[in-house]
Protein backbone atom coordinates (compact mmCIF):
# COMPACT_ATOMS: atom_id res chain seq x y z
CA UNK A 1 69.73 5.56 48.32
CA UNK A 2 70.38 1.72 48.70
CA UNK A 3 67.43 1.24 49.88
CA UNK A 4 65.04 2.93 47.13
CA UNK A 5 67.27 0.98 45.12
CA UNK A 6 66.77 -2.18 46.98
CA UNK A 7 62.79 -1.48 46.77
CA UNK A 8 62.78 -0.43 42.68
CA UNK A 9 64.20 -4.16 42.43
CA UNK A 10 62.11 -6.08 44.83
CA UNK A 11 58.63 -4.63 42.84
CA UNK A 12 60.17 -4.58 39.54
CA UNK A 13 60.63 -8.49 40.29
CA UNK A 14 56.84 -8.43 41.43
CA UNK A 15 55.51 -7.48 38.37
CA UNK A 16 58.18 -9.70 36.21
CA UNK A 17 55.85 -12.69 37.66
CA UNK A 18 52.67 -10.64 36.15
CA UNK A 19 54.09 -10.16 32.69
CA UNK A 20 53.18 -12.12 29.62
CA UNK A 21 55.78 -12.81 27.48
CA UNK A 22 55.59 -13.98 23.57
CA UNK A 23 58.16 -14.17 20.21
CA UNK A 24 56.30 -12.22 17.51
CA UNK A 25 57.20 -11.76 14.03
CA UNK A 26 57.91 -15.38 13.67
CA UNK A 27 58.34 -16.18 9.97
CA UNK A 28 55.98 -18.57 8.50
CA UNK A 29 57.32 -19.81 5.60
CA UNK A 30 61.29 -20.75 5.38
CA UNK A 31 63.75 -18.39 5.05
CA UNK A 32 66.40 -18.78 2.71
CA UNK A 33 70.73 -18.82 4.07
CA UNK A 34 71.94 -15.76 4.38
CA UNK A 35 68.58 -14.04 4.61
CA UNK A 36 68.17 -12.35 8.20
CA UNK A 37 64.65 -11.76 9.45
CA UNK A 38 63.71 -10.19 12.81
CA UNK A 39 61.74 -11.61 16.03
CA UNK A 40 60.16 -9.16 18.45
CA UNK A 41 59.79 -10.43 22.34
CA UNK A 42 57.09 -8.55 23.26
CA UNK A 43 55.21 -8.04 26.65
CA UNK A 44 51.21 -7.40 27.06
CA UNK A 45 51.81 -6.59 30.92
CA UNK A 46 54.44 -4.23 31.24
CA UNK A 47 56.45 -3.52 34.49
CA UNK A 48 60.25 -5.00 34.67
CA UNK A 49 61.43 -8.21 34.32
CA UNK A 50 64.09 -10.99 33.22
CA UNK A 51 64.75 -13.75 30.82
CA UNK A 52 66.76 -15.88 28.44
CA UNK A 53 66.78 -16.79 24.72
CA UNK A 54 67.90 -19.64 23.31
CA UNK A 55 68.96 -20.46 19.42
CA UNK A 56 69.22 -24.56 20.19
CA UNK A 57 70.92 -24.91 17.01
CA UNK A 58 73.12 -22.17 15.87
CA UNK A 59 74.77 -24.11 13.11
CA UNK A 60 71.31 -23.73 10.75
CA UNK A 61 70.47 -19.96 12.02
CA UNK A 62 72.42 -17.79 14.41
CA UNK A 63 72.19 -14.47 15.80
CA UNK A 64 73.20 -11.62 13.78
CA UNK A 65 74.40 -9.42 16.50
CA UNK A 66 72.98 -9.14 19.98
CA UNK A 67 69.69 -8.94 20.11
CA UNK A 68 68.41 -5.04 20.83
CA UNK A 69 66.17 -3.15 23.06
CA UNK A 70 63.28 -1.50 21.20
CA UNK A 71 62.62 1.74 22.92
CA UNK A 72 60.13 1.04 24.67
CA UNK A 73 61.98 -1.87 26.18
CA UNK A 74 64.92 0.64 27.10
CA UNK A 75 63.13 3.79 28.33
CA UNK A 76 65.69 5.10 31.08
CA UNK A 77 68.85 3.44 29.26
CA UNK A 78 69.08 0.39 32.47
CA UNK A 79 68.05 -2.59 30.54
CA UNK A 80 70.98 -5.18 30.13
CA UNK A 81 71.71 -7.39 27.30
CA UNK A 82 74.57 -10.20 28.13
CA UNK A 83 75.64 -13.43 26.17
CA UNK A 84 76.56 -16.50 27.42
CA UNK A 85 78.85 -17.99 25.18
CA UNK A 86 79.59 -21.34 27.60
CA UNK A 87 76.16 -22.43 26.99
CA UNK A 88 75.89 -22.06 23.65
CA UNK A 89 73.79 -19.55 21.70
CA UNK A 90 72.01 -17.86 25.04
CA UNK A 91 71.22 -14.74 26.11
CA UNK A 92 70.34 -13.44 29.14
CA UNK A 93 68.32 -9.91 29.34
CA UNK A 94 66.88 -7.80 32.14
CA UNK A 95 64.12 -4.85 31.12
CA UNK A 96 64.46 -2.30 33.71
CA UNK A 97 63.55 1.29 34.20
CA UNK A 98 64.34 3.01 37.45
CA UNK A 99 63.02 6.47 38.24
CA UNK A 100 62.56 9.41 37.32
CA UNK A 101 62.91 7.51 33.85
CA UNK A 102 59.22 6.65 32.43
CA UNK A 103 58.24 2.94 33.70
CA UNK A 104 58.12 -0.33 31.34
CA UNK A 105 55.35 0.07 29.57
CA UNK A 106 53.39 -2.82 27.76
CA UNK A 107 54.81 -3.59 23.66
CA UNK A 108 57.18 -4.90 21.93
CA UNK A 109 60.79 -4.68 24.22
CA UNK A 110 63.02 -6.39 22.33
CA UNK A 111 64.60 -6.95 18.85
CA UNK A 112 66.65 -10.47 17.46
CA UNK A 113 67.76 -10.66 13.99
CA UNK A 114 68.49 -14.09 12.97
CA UNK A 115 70.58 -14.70 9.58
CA UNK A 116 70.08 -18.43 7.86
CA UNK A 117 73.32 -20.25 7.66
CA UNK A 118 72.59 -23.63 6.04
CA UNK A 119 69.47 -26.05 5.52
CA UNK A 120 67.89 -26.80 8.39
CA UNK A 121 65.67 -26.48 11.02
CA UNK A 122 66.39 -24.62 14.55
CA UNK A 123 64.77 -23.70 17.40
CA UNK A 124 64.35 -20.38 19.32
CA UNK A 125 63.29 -20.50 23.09
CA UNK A 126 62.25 -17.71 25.56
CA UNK A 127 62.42 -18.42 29.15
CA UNK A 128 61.36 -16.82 32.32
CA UNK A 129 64.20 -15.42 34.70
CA UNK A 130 64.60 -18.43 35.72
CA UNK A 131 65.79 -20.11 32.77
CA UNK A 132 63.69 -23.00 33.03
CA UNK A 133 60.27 -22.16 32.52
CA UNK A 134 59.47 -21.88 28.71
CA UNK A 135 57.53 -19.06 27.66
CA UNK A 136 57.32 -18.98 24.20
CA UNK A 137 59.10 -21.11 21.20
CA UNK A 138 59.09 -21.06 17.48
CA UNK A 139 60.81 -22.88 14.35
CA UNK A 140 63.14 -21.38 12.22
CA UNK A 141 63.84 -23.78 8.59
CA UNK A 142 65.99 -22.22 6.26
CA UNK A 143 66.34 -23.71 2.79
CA UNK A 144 69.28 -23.19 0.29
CA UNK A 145 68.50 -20.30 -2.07
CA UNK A 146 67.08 -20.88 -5.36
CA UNK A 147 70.14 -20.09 -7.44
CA UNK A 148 72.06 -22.91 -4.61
CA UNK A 149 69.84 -25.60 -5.97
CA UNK A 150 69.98 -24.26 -9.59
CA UNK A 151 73.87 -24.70 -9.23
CA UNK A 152 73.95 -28.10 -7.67
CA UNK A 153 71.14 -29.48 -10.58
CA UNK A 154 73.18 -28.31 -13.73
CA UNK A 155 76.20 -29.97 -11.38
CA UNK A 156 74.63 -33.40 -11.33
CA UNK A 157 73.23 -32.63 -14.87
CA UNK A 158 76.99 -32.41 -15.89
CA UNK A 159 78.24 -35.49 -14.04
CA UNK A 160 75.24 -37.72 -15.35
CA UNK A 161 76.65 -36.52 -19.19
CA UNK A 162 79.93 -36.81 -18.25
CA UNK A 163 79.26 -40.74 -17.34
């Protein structure tokens, strides 16, 4: 048994080199705080593999819960989420499937929901398994809702009479 196991791994690590990884979803205009959008990782190759995300500045946008396997991400139930609180805002995931369960198939694998915490601009990163080389990357700005600005006008508005 180890060693079926010990073979699953080695080619599921062969085809992680194969597979082409991208963020999709990626707003393009700025999302307001407290407004959560979602980001696929998707994979045009299919087979197994590994990788990180990064939010480089959680402070603006952060995760809103751990990011989830899609189904097609997750067919046998073996893919692993884990976070890595020490380093920040990271993630590390591994898309498995071992058999008899149906194998990785090319699609979108995996789900992050991102909420907008103040005004800013932040940065989410996927890497390869080996957390160095960079995938795929995309902005995140978040802008104060309209009513925020609305409040902090009539404030200055009041001040300015006030004087």
């Amino acid at each position: 048994m180890k060693h079926v196991f010990t073979l699953v791994c080695v080619l599921g690590w062969a085809c992680a080199a194969s597979a082409t990884l991208s963020l999709t979803g990626v707003p393009t205009e700025p999302i307001s705080m407290g407004e959560t959008v979602t980001i696929t990782v998707g994979n045009t190759e299919g087979g197994a593999y590994a990788g990180w995300l990064e939010l480089v500045t959680p402070a603006v946008a952060d995760f809103a819960g751990a990011p989830e396997f899609t189904t097609a991400g997750n067919p046998g139930g073996t893919s692993q989420m884990t976070y890595w609180p020490d380093f920040g805002a990271w993630y590390e995931f591994s898309v498995s499937s071992f058999p008899p369960n149906p194998a990785i198939a090319p699609g979108d694998h995996i789900l992050i929901h991102l909420t907008g915490l103040s005004a800013g601009a932040t940065q989410l990163n996927l890497y390869a398994g080996d957390s160095v080389t960079l995938l795929d990357a995309c902005t995140i700005d978040v802008i104060p809702e309209p009513a925020t600005l609305a409040l902090l006008g009539l404030g200055g508005l009041l001040l300015r009479r006030r004087r």
